[in-house]
C-alpha atoms as a PDB file:
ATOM      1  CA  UNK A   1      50.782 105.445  35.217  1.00  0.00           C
ATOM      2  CA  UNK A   2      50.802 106.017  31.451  1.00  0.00           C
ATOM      3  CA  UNK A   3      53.598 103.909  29.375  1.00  0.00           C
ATOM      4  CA  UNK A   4      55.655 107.323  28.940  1.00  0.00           C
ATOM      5  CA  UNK A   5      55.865 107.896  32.202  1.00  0.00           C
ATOM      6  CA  UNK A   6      56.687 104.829  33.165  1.00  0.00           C
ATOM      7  CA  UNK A   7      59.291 104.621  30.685  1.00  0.00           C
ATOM      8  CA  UNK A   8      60.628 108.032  31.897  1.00  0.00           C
ATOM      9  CA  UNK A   9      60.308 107.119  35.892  1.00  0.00           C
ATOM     10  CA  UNK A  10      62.317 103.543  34.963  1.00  0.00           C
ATOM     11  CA  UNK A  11      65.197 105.827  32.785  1.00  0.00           C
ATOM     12  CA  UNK A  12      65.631 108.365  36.049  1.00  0.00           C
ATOM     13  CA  UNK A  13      65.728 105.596  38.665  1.00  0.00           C
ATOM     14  CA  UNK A  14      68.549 103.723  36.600  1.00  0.00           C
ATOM     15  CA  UNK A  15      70.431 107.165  36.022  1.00  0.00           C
ATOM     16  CA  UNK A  16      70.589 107.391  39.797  1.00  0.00           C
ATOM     17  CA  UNK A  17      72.048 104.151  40.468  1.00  0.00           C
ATOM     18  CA  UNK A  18      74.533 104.861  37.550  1.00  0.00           C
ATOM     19  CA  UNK A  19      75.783 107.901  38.971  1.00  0.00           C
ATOM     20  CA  UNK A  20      75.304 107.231  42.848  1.00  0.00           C
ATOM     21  CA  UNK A  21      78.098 104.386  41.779  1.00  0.00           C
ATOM     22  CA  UNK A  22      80.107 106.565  39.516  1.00  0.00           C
ATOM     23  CA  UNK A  23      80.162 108.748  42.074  1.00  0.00           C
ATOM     24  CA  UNK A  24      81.661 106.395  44.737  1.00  0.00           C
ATOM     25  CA  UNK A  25      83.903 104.914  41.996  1.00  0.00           C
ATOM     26  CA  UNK A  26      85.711 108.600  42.134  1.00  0.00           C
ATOM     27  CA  UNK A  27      85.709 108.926  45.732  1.00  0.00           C
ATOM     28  CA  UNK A  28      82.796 111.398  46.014  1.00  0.00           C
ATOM     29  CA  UNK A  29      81.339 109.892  48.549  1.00  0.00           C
ATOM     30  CA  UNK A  30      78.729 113.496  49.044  1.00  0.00           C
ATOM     31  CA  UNK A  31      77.513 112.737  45.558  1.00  0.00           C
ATOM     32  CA  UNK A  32      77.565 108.591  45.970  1.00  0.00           C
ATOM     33  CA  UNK A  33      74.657 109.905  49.091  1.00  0.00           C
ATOM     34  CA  UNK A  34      72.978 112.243  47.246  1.00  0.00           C
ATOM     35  CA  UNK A  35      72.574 109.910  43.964  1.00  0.00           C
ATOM     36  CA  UNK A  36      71.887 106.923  46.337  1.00  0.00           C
ATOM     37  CA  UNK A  37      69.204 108.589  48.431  1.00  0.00           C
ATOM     38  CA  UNK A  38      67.450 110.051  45.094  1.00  0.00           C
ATOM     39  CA  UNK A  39      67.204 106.156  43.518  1.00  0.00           C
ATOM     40  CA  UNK A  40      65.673 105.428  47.748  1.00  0.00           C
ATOM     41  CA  UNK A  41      63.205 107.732  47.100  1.00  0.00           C
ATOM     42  CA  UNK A  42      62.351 107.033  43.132  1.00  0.00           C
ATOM     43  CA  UNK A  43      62.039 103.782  44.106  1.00  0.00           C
ATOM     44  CA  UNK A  44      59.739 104.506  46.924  1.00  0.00           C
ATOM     45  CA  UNK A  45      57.544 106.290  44.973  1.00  0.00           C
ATOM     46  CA  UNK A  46      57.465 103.149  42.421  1.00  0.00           C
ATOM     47  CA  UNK A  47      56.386 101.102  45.183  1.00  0.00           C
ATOM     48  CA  UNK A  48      59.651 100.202  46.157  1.00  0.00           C
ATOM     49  CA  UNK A  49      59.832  96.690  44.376  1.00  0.00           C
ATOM     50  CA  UNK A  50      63.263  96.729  43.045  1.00  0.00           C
ATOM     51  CA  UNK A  51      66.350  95.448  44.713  1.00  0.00           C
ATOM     52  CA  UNK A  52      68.641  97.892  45.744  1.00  0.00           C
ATOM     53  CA  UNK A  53      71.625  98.298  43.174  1.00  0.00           C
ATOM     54  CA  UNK A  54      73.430  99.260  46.413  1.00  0.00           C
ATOM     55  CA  UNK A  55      72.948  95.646  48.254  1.00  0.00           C
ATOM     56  CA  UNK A  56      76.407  94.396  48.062  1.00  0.00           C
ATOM     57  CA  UNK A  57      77.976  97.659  49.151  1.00  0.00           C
ATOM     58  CA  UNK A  58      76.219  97.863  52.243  1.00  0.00           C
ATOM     59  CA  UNK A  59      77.073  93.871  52.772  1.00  0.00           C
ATOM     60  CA  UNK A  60      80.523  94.749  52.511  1.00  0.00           C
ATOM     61  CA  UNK A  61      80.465  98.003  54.898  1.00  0.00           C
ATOM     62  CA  UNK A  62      78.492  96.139  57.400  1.00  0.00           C
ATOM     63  CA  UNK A  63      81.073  93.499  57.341  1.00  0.00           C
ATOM     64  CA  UNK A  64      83.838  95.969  57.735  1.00  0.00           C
ATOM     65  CA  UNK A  65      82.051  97.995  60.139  1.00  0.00           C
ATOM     66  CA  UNK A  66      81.606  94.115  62.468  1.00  0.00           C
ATOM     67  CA  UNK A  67      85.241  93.128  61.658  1.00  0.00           C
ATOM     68  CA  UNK A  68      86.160  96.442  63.490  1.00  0.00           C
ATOM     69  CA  UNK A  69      83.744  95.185  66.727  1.00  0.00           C
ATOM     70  CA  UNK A  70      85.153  94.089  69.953  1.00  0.00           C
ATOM     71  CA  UNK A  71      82.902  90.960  71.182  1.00  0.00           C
ATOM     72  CA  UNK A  72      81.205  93.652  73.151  1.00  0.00           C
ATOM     73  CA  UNK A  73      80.323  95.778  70.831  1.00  0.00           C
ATOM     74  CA  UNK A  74      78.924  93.514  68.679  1.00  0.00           C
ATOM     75  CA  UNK A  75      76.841  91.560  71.357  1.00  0.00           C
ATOM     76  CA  UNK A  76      74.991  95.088  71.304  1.00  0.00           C
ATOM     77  CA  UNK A  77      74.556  95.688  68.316  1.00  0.00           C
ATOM     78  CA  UNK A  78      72.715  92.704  68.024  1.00  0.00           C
ATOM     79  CA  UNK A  79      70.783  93.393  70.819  1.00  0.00           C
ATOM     80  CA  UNK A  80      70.106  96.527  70.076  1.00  0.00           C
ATOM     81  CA  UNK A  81      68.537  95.025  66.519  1.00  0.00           C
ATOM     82  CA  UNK A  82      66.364  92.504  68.074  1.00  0.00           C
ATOM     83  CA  UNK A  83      65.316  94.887  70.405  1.00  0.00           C
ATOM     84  CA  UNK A  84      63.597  97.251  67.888  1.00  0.00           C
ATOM     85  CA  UNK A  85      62.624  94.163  66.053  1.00  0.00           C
ATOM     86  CA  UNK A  86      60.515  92.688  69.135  1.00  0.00           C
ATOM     87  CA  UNK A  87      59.164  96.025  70.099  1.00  0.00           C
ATOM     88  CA  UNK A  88      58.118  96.354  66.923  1.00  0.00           C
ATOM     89  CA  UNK A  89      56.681  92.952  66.960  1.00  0.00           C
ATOM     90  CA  UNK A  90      54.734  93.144  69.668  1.00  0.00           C
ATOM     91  CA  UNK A  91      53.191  96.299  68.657  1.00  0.00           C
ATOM     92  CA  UNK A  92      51.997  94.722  65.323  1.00  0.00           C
ATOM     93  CA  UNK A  93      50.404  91.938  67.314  1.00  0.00           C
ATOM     94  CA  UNK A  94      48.775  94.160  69.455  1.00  0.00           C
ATOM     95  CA  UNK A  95      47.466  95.936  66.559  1.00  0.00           C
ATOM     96  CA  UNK A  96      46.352  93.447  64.701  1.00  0.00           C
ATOM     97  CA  UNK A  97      44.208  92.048  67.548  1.00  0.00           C
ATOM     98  CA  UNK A  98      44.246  88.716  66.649  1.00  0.00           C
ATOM     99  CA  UNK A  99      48.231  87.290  68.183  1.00  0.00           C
ATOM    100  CA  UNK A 100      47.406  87.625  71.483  1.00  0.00           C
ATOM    101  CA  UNK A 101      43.688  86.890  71.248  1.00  0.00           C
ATOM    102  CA  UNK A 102      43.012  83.206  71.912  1.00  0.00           C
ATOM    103  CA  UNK A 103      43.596  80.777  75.096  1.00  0.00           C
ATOM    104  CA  UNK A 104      46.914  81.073  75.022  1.00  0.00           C
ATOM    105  CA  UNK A 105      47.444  84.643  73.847  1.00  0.00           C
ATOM    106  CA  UNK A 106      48.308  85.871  77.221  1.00  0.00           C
ATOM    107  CA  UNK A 107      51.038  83.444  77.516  1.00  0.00           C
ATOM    108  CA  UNK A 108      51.958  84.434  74.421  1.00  0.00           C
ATOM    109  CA  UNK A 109      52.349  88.035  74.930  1.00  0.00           C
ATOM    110  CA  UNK A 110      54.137  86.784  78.360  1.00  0.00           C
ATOM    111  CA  UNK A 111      57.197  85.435  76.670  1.00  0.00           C
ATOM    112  CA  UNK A 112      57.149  88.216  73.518  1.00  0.00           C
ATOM    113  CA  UNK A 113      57.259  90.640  76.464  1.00  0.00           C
ATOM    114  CA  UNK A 114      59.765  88.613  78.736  1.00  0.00           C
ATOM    115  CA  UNK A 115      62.181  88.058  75.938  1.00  0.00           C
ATOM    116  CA  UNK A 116      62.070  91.965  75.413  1.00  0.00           C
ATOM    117  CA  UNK A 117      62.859  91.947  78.766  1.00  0.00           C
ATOM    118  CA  UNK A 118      66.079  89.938  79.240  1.00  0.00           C
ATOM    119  CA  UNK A 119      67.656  91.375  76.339  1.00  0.00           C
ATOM    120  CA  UNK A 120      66.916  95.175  77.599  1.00  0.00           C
ATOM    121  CA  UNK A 121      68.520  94.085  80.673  1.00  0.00           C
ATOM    122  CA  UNK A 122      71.658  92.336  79.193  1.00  0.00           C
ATOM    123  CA  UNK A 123      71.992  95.577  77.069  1.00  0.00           C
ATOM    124  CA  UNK A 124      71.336  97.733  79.950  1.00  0.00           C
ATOM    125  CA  UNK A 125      74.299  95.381  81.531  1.00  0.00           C
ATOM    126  CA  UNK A 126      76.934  95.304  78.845  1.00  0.00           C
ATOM    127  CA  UNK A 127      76.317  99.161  78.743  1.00  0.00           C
ATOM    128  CA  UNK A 128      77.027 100.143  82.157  1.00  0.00           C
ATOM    129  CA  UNK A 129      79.894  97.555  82.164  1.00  0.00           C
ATOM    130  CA  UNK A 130      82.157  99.236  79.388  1.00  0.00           C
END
């Protein structure tokens, strides 16, 4: 990428993060999205290495949005995160061949898979519960 259009790409990613706020500032919260998912997507095609000007918003929702949580609810949210997060796991160390390869890497893949396990069931539980 030539220094122009670098210069130009930097100039249009900061103009999005100056209006997606600007635009939540005034209660706009259509145009804080729109703005917000344009600077996603500049960024993305950057390479994605800057920190998201939106970092402390979302810290603040999220906190809002768990403060609002009965004990319940929040026990599955968090299972439903490290749910996705050990599927995904144990997909990547299938891929990569090399995790579960070894002595010990069917033991291994044993308690990846049997920790996936328990917390499917304790969502499955808390589910059918409420």
């Amino acid at each position: 990428m030539n220094a122009e259009t670098r210069k130009n790409l930097d100039a249009e990613i900061q103009e999005a993060a100056d209006k997606a706020i600007d635009s939540l500032a005034r209660y706009k919260f259509a145009m804080f999205g729109y703005w917000a998912g344009i600077w996603v997507h500049l960024n993305r095609i950057d390479g994605g290495k800057r920190p998201s000007p939106f970092r402390d918003l979302v810290k603040v929702a999220r906190a809002i949005r768990e403060d609002a949580m009965t004990p319940g609810e929040k026990r599955q949210s968090f299972l439903t995160t490290n749910i996705i997060k050990q599927q995904k796991w144990i997909e990547g160390c299938e891929a990569n061949g090399k995790s579960y390869a070894g002595p010990n890497g069917p033991e291994i893949r044993a308690a990846d898979n049997a920790q996936l396990v328990e917390w499917e069931k304790e969502l499955r539980d808390l589910r059918e519960a409420s």
